[in-house]
Structures are given as C-alpha cells and as structure tokens.
C-alpha atoms as a PDB file:
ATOM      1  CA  UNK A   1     126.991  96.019  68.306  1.00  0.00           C
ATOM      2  CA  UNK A   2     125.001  98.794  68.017  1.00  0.00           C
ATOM      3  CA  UNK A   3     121.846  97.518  70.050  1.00  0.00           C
ATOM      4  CA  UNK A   4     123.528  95.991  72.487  1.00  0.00           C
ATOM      5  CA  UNK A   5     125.676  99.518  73.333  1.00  0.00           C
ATOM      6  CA  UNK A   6     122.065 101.265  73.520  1.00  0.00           C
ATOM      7  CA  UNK A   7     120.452  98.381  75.490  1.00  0.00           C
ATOM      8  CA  UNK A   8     123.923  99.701  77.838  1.00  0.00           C
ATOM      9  CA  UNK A   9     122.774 102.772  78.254  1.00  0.00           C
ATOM     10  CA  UNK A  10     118.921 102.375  78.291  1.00  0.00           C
ATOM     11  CA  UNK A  11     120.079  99.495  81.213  1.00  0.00           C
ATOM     12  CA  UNK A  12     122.698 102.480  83.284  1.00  0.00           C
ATOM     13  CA  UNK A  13     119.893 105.052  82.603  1.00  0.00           C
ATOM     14  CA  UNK A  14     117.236 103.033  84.418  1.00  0.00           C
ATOM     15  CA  UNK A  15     119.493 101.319  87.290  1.00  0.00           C
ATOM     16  CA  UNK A  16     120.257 105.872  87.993  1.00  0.00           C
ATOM     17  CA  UNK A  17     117.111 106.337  88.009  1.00  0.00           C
ATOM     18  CA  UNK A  18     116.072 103.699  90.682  1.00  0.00           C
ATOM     19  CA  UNK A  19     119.211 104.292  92.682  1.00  0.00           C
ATOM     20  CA  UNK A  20     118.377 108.309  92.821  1.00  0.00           C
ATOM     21  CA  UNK A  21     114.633 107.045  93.880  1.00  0.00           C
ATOM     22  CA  UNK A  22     115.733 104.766  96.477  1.00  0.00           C
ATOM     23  CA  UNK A  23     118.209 107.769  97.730  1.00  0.00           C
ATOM     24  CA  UNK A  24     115.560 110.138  97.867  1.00  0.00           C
ATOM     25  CA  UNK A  25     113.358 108.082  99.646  1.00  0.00           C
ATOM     26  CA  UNK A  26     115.996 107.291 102.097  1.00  0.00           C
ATOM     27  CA  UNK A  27     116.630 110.849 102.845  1.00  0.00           C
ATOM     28  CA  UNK A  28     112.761 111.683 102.872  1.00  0.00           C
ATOM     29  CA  UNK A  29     112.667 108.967 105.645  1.00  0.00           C
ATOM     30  CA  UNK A  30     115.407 110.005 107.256  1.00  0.00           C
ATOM     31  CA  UNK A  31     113.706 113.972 107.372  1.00  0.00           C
ATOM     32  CA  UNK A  32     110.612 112.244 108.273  1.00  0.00           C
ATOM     33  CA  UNK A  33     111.731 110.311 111.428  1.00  0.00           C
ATOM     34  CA  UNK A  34     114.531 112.854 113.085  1.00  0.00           C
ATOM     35  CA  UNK A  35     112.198 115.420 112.639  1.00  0.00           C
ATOM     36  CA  UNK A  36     114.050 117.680 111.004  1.00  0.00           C
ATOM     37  CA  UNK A  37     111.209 119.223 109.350  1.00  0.00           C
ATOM     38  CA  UNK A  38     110.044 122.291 110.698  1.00  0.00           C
ATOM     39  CA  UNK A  39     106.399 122.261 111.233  1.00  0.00           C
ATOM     40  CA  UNK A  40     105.837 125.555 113.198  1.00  0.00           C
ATOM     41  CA  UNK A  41     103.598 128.280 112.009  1.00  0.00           C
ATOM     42  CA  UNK A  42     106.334 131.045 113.184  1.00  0.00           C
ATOM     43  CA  UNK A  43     108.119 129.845 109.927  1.00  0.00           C
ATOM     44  CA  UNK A  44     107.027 130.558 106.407  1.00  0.00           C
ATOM     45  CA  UNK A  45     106.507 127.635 103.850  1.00  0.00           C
ATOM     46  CA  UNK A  46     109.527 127.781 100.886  1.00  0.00           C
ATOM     47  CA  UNK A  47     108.195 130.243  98.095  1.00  0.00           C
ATOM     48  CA  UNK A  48     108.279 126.924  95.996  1.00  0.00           C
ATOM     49  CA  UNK A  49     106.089 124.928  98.733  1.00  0.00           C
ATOM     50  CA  UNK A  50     103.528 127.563  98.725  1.00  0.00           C
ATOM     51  CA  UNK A  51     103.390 127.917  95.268  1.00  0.00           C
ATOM     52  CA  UNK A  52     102.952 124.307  94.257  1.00  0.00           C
ATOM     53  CA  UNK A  53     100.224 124.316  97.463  1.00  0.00           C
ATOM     54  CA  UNK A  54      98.602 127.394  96.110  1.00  0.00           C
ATOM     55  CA  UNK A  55      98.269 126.228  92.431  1.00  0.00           C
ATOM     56  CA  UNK A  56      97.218 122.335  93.489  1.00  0.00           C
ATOM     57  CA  UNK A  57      94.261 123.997  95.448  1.00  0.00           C
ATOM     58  CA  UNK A  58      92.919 126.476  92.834  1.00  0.00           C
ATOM     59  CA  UNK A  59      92.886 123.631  90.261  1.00  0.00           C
ATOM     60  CA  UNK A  60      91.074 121.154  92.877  1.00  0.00           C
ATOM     61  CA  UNK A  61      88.479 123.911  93.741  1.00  0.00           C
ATOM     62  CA  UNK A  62      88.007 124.714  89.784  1.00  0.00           C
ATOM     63  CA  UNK A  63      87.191 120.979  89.308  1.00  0.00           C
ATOM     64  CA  UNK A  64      85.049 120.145  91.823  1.00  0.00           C
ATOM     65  CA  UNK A  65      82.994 123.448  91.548  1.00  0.00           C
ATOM     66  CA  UNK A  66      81.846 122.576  87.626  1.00  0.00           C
ATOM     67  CA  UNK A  67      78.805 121.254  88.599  1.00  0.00           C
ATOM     68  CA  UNK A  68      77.560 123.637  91.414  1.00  0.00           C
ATOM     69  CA  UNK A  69      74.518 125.487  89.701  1.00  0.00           C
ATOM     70  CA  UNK A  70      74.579 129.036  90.647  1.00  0.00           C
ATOM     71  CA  UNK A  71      71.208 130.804  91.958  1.00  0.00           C
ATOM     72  CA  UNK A  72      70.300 133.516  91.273  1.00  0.00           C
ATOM     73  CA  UNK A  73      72.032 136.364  93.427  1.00  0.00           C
ATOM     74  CA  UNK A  74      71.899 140.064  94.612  1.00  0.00           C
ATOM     75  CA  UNK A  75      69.094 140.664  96.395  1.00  0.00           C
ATOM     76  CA  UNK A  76      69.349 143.539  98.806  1.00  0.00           C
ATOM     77  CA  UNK A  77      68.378 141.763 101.836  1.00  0.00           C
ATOM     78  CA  UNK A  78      70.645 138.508 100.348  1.00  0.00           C
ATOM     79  CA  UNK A  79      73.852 140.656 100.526  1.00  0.00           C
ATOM     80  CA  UNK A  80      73.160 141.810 104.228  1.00  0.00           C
ATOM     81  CA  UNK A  81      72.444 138.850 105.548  1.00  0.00           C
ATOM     82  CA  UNK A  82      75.662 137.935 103.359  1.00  0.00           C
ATOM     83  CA  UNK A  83      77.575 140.565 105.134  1.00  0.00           C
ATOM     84  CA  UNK A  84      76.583 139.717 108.713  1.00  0.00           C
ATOM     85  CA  UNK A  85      77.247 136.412 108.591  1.00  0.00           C
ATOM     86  CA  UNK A  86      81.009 137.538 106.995  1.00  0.00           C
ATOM     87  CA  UNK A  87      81.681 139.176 109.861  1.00  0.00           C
ATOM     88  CA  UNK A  88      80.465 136.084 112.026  1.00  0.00           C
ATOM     89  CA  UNK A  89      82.431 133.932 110.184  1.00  0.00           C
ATOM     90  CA  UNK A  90      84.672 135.086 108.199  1.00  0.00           C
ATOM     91  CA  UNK A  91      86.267 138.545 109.015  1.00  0.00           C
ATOM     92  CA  UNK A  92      88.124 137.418 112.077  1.00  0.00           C
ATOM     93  CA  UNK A  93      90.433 135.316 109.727  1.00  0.00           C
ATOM     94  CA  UNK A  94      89.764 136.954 105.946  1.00  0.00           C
ATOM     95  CA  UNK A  95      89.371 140.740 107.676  1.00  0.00           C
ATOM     96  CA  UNK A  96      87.546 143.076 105.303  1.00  0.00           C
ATOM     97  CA  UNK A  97      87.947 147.290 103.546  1.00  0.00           C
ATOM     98  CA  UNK A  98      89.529 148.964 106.648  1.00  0.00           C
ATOM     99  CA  UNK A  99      89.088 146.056 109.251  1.00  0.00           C
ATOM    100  CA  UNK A 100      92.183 143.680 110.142  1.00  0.00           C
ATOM    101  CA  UNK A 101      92.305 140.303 110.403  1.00  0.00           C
ATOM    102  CA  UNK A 102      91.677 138.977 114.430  1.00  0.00           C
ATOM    103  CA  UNK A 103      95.514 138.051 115.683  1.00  0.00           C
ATOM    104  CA  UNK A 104      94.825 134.826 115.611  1.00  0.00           C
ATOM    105  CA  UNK A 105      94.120 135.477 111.627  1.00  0.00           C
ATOM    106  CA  UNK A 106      97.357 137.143 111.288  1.00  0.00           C
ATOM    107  CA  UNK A 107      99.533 134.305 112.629  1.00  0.00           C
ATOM    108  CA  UNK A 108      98.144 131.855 110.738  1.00  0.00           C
ATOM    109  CA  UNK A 109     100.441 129.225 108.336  1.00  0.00           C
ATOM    110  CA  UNK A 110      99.342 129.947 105.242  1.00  0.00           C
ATOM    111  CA  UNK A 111      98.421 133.555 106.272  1.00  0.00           C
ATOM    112  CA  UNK A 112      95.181 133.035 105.204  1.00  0.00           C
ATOM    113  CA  UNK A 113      94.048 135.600 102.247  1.00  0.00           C
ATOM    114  CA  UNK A 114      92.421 138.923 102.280  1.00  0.00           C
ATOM    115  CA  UNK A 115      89.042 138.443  99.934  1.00  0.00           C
ATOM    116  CA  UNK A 116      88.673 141.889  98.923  1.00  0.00           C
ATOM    117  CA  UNK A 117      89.184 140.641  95.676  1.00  0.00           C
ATOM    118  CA  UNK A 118      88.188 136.931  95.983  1.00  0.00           C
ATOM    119  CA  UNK A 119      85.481 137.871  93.381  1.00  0.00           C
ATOM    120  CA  UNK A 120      87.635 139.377  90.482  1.00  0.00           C
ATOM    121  CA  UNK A 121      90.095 135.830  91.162  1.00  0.00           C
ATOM    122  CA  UNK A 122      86.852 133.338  91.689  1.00  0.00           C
ATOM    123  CA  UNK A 123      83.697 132.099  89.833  1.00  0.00           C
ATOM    124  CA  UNK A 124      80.555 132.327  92.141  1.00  0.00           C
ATOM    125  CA  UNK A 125      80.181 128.750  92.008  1.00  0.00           C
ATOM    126  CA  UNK A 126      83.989 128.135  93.249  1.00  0.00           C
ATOM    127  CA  UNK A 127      83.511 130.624  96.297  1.00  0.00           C
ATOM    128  CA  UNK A 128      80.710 128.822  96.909  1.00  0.00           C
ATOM    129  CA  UNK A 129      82.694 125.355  97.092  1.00  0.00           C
ATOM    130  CA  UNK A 130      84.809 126.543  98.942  1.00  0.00           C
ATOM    131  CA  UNK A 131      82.655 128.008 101.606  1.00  0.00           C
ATOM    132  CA  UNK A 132      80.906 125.259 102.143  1.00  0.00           C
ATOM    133  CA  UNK A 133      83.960 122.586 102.105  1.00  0.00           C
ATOM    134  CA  UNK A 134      86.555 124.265 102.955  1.00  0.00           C
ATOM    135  CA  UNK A 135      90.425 123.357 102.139  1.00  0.00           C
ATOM    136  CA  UNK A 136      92.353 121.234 103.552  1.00  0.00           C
ATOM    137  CA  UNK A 137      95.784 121.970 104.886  1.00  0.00           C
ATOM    138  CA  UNK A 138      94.788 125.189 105.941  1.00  0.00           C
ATOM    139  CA  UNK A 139      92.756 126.912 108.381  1.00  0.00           C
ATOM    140  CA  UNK A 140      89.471 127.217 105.801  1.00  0.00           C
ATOM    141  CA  UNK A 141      86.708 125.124 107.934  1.00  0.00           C
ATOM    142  CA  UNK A 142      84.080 123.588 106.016  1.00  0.00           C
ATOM    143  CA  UNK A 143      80.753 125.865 106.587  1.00  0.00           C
ATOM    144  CA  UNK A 144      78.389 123.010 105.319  1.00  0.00           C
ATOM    145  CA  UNK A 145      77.257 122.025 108.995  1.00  0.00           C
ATOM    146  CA  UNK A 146      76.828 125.659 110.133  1.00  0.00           C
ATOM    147  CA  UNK A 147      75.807 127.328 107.287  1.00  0.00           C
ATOM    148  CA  UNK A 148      72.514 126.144 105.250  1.00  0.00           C
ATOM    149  CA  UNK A 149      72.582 126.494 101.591  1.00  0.00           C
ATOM    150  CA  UNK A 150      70.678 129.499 101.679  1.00  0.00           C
ATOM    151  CA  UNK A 151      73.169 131.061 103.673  1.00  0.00           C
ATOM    152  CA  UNK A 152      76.270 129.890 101.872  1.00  0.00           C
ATOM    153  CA  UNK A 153      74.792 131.965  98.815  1.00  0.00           C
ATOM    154  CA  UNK A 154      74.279 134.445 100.808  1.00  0.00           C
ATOM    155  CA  UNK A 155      77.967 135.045 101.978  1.00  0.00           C
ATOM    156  CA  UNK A 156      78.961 134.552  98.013  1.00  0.00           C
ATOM    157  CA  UNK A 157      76.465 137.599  96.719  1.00  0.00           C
ATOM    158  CA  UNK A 158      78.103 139.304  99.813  1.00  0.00           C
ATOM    159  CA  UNK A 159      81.576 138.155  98.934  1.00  0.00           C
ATOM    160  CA  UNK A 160      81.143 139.435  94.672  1.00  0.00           C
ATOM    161  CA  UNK A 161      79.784 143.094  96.305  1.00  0.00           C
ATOM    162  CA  UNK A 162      83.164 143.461  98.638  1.00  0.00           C
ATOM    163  CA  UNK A 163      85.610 144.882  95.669  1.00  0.00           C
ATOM    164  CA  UNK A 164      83.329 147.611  95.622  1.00  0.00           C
ATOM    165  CA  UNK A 165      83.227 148.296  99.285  1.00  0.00           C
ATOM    166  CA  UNK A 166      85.381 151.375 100.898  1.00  0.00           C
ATOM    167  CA  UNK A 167      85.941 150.948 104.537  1.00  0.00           C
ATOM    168  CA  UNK A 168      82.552 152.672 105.167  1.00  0.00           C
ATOM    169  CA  UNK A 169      80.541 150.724 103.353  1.00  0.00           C
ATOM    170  CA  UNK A 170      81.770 147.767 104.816  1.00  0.00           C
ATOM    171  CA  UNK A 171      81.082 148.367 108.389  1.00  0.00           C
ATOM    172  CA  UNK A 172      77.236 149.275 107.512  1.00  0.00           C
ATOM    173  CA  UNK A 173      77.002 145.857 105.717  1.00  0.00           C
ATOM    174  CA  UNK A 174      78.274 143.730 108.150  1.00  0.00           C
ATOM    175  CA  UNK A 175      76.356 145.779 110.705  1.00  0.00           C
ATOM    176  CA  UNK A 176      73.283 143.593 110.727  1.00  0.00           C
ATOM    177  CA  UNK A 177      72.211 140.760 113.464  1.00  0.00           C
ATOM    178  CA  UNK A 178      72.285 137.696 112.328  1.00  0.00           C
ATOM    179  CA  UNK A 179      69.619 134.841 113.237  1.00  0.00           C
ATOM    180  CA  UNK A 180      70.137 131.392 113.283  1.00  0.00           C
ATOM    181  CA  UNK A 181      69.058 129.516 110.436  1.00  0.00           C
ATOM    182  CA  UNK A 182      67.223 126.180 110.712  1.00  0.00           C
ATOM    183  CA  UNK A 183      67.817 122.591 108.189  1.00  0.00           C
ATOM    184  CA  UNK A 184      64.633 120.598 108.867  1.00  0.00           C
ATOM    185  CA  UNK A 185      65.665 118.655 105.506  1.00  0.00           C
ATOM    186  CA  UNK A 186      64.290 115.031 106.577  1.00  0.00           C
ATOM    187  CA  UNK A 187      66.409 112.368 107.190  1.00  0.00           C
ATOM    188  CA  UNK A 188      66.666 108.555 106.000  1.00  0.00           C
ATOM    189  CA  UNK A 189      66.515 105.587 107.935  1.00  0.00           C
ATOM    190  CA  UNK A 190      69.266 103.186 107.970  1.00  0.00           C
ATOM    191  CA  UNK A 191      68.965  99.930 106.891  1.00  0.00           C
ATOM    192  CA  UNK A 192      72.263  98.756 109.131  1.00  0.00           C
ATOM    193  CA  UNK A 193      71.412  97.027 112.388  1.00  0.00           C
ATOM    194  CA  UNK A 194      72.627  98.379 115.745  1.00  0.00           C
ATOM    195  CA  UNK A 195      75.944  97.327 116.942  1.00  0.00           C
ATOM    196  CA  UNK A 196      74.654  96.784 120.170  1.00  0.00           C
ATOM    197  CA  UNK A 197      71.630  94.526 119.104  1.00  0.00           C
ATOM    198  CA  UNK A 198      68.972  97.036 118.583  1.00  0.00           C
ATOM    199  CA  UNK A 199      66.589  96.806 115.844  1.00  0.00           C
ATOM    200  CA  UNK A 200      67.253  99.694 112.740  1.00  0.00           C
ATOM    201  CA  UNK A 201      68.779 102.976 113.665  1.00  0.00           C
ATOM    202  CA  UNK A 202      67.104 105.964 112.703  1.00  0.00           C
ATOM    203  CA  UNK A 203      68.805 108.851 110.992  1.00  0.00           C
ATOM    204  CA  UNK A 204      71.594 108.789 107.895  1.00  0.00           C
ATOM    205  CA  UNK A 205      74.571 107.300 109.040  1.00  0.00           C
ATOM    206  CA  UNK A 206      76.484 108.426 105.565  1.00  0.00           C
ATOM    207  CA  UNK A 207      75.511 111.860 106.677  1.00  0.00           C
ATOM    208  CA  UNK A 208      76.584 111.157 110.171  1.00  0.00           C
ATOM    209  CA  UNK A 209      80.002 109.888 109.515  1.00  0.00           C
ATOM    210  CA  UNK A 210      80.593 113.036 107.280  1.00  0.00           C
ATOM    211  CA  UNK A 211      79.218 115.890 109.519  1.00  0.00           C
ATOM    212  CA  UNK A 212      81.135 114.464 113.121  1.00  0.00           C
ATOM    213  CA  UNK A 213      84.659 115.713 111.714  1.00  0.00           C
ATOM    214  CA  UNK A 214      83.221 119.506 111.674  1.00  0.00           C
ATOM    215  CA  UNK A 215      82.295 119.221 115.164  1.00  0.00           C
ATOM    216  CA  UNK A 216      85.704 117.923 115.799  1.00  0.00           C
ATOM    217  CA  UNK A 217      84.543 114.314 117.445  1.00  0.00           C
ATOM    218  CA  UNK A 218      87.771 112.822 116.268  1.00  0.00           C
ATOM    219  CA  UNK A 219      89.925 115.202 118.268  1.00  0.00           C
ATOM    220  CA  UNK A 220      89.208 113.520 121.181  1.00  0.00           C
ATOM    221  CA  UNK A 221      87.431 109.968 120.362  1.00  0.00           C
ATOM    222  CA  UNK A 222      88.724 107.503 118.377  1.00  0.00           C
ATOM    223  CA  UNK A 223      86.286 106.884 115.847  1.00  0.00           C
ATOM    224  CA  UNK A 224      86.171 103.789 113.249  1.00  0.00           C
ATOM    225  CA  UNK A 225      86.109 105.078 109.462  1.00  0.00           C
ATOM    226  CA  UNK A 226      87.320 108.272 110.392  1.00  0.00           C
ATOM    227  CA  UNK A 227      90.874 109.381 110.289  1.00  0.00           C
ATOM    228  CA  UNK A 228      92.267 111.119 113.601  1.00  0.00           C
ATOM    229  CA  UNK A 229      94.329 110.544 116.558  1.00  0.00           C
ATOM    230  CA  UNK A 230      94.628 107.973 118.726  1.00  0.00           C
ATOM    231  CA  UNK A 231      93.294 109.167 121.792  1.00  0.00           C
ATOM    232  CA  UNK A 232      90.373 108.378 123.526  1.00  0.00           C
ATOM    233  CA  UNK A 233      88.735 105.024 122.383  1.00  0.00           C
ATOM    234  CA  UNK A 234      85.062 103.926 122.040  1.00  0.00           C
ATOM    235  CA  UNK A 235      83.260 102.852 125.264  1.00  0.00           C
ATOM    236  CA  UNK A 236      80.794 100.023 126.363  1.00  0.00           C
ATOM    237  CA  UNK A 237      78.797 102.649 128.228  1.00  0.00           C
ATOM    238  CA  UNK A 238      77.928 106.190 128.134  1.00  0.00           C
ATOM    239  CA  UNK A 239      79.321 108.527 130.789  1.00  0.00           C
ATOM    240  CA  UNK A 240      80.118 105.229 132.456  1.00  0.00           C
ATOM    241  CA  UNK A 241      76.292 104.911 133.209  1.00  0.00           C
ATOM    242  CA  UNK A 242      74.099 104.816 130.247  1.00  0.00           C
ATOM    243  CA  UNK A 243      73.471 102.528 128.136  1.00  0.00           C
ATOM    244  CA  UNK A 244      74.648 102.977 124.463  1.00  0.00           C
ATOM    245  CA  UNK A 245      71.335 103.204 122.978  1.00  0.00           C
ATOM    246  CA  UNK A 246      70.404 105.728 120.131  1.00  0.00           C
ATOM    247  CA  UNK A 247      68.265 107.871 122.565  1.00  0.00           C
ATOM    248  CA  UNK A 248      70.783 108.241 125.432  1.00  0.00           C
ATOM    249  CA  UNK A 249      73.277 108.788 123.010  1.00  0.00           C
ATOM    250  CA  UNK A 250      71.778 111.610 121.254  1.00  0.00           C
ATOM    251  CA  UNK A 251      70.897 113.048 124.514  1.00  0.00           C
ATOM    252  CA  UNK A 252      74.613 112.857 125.049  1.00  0.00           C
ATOM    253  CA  UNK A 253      76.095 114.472 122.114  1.00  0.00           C
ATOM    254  CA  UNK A 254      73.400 117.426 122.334  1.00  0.00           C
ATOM    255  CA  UNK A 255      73.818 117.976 126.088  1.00  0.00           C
ATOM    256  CA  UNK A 256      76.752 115.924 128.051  1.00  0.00           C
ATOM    257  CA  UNK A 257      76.371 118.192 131.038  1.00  0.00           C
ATOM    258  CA  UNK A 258      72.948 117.368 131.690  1.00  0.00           C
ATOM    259  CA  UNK A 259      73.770 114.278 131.807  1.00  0.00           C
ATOM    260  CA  UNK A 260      77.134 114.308 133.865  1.00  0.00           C
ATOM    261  CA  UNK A 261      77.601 118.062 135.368  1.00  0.00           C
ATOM    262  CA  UNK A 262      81.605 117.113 135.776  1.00  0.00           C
ATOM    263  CA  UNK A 263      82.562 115.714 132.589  1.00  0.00           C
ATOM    264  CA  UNK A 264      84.648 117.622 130.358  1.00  0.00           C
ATOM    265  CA  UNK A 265      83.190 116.696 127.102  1.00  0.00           C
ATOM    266  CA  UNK A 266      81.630 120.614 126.518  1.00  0.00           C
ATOM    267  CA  UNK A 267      78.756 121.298 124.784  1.00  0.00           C
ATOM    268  CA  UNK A 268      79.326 121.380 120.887  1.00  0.00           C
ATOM    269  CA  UNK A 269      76.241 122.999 119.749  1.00  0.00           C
ATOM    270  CA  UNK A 270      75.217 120.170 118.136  1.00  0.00           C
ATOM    271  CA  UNK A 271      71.332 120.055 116.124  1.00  0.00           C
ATOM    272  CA  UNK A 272      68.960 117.326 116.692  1.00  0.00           C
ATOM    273  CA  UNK A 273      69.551 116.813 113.106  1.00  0.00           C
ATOM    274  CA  UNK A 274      72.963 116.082 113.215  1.00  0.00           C
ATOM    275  CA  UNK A 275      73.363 114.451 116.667  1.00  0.00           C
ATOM    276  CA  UNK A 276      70.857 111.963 114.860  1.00  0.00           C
ATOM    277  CA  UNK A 277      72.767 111.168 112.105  1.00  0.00           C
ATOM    278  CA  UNK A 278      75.952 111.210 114.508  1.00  0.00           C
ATOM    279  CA  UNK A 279      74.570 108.701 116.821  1.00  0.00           C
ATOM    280  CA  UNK A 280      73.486 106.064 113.473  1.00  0.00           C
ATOM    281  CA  UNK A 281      76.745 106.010 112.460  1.00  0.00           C
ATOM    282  CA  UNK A 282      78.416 105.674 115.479  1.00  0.00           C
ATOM    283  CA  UNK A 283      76.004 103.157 116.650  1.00  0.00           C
ATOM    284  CA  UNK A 284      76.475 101.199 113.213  1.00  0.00           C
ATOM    285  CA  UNK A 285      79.796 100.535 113.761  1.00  0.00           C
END
C-alpha cells in the first residue's frame, strides 16, 4: 500500500513537472513569435538578466584564459604604445581618468564598463582574452585581426597602469602616435581543392573562415559555415565580370573599387594576409 501511494506521488510529481515545462515553453514561444520582447537598447536589461549575463561571462573568460602564458610586462615604451592604441581602440567605448565615453559608448546595451579598475577585477591573462576575442552579446569586438600579439600585451601592461592614472596622467599616455603594426606570420597551404576546379588553394582556409566575421563579410554575404543573415548570396562571378579565381578574388576583397568604381562593397582594410586566407576558404566551399 505503501509503495504504490509513493509511486502516486513520484508519478503526479513528474506528470507537474512536464506539464509546467511544456507551459513554459508554450509561453516562451508565444513571447518569441508576437514579439513581445523588447529588444531596444533605450531599455535596460532586468537587474536579474544582467546579473546572470554578467556572472556567465566572467566565469567563461576565467576558463578559457587558464592557459594564456603571460609575458613579461611593463616596459616604458610597452605601456605607451599600450596607451595609444587605448585611445584608438578602446576609449571611445571604455573612456578613461577624466575622459568620457564617445556617445555612441554611452548608449550602448550593456553600457559597456569603465576599466579604470579592470586590473584590480582581472588577471593579466583574462584582459588579455578578452582583448583579443572579445564577448559576445555585447559590443566588445574581437581585436585578434587588428591587433598583433605584441600589441594586445601592450594594451594589457597599459590597462594594469590605468588605476594609478589621475586625469593628467592619462592624457600624456595616450598622447602618443600610433603606427601600424605588421603579421608576416606565414601561412599554410590547403590541401582542399578549389570549388571551381582549380588545382590547391593557397593560404589557411581554417584561418580564413575565422578572421571574415571581424571584417563583418557575413553582414552582407551569405557565407556557408558561417552563421549570419540571409542576405546577399554567393555568386558565379565576381563583380559580375571576373572570374572566381583565387587571384581576382583577393584583388577583390583588398580593393573592390579598383575593380568596379560603382559598387558599394567599400573598402574593408583588409591585409594580404587575411584576404588570402579569406579567399581559400571561400573558394573551398
């Protein structure tokens, strides 16, 4: 008598449970497809959204950052490079010691933070992480295209001097010009034959298919393996006269005016490096 009364209730106990599930996800899907979700970045996240957001990212970043190795930093000239390229890159969003965020900073959903004090709540090696990868969900681009390694170190030995920095102090160490730094790291060849019947492409396509989505490819192509809108699909030709070869494509992605004055694909600022590895992927697929 006894089991069967607790079989009962284990029974009632799991048919609620599946019958609150199937509720919930009835009234997610409902949210979901009226739209009554408001996704505009005049209103705040709930306190709870944020907070469950905030604490999901710092233990992502604190896991994936274990096995960065951290160089050695604080070198004068390190930190002012480190500096400069803040204000670049990072100011207009992060501001710094008596300098405001740029407005489009400010208005921002998540606002994103002031770093001030990024080094008193982050480990060297998690700064750098994030630097170079970024965060998703957020406004934090992923510096790994645009920044070399060098450089990303540079901005951390920067970022663990700013607690220390009054308002003064800031401005003369984000005062210096900043000079493009070059990758010349080699490339590999890809074993993967040519979609369109070439012999082996040249260049990583691995590589290739990671780097396009930080010069925002996807926002306007639709490009296989890589998750974006469905806008503007792959073409037989290249500015509806070139053929797709590696070469013309490359020349493409680095210069589209030069090839076509009037088309609106605008110059990304693209190296030879990456439109290389850019062009094996896409040409692999």
């Amino acid at each position: 008598m006894a089991s069967d009364r607790t079989r009962l209730i284990l029974k009632t106990a799991i048919y609620t449970l599946l019958a609150a599930g199937g509720i919930s996800a009835a009234a997610g899907y409902t949210v979901y497809q009226v739209g009554w979700y408001d996704i505009s970045a005049s209103k705040q996240h709930l306190q709870l959204t944020y907070s469950v957001l905030e604490q999901a990212m710092h233990n992502s970043v604190r896991h994936h950052a274990k096995t960065v190795v951290v160089p050695s930093l604080g070198d004068t000239g390190q930190v002012l490079r480190g500096g400069a390229l803040y204000r670049e890159h990072c100011a207009q969003c992060h501001g710094g010691p008596g300098a405001a965020p740029a407005a489009h900073g400010q208005s921002m959903q998540p606002v994103p933070g002031p770093l001030v004090d990024a080094a008193d709540r982050w480990k060297p090696r998690e700064l750098y992480w994030i630097t170079r990868h970024g965060i998703k969900m957020s406004g934090m681009p992923a510096w790994e295209v645009r920044l070399n390694d060098a450089d990303t170190w540079a901005v951390v030995a920067f970022l663990t001097r700013l607690p220390n920095l009054d308002a003064r102090a800031y401005k003369e160490m984000t005062a210096a010009n900043v000079t493009p730094a070059t990758d010349n790291a080699p490339t590999s060849a890809v074993t993967s034959t040519n979609a369109t019947g070439g012999g082996l492409l040249r260049g990583d396509a691995g590589r290739g298919k990671k780097i396009l989505g930080q010069y925002a490819c996807q926002s306007c192509h639709k490009v296989p393996g890589v998750t974006g809108s469905d806008v503007v699909a792959r073409r037989p030709v290249i500015a509806g006269r070139l053929a797709p070869t590696q070469d013309n494509l490359i020349a493409w992605i680095r210069n589209p005016q030069a090839i076509d004055p009037r088309t609106a694909m605008p110059n990304m600022g693209v190296t030879e490096r990456d439109a290389l590895d850019i062009s094996a992927y896409l040409l692999s697929k």
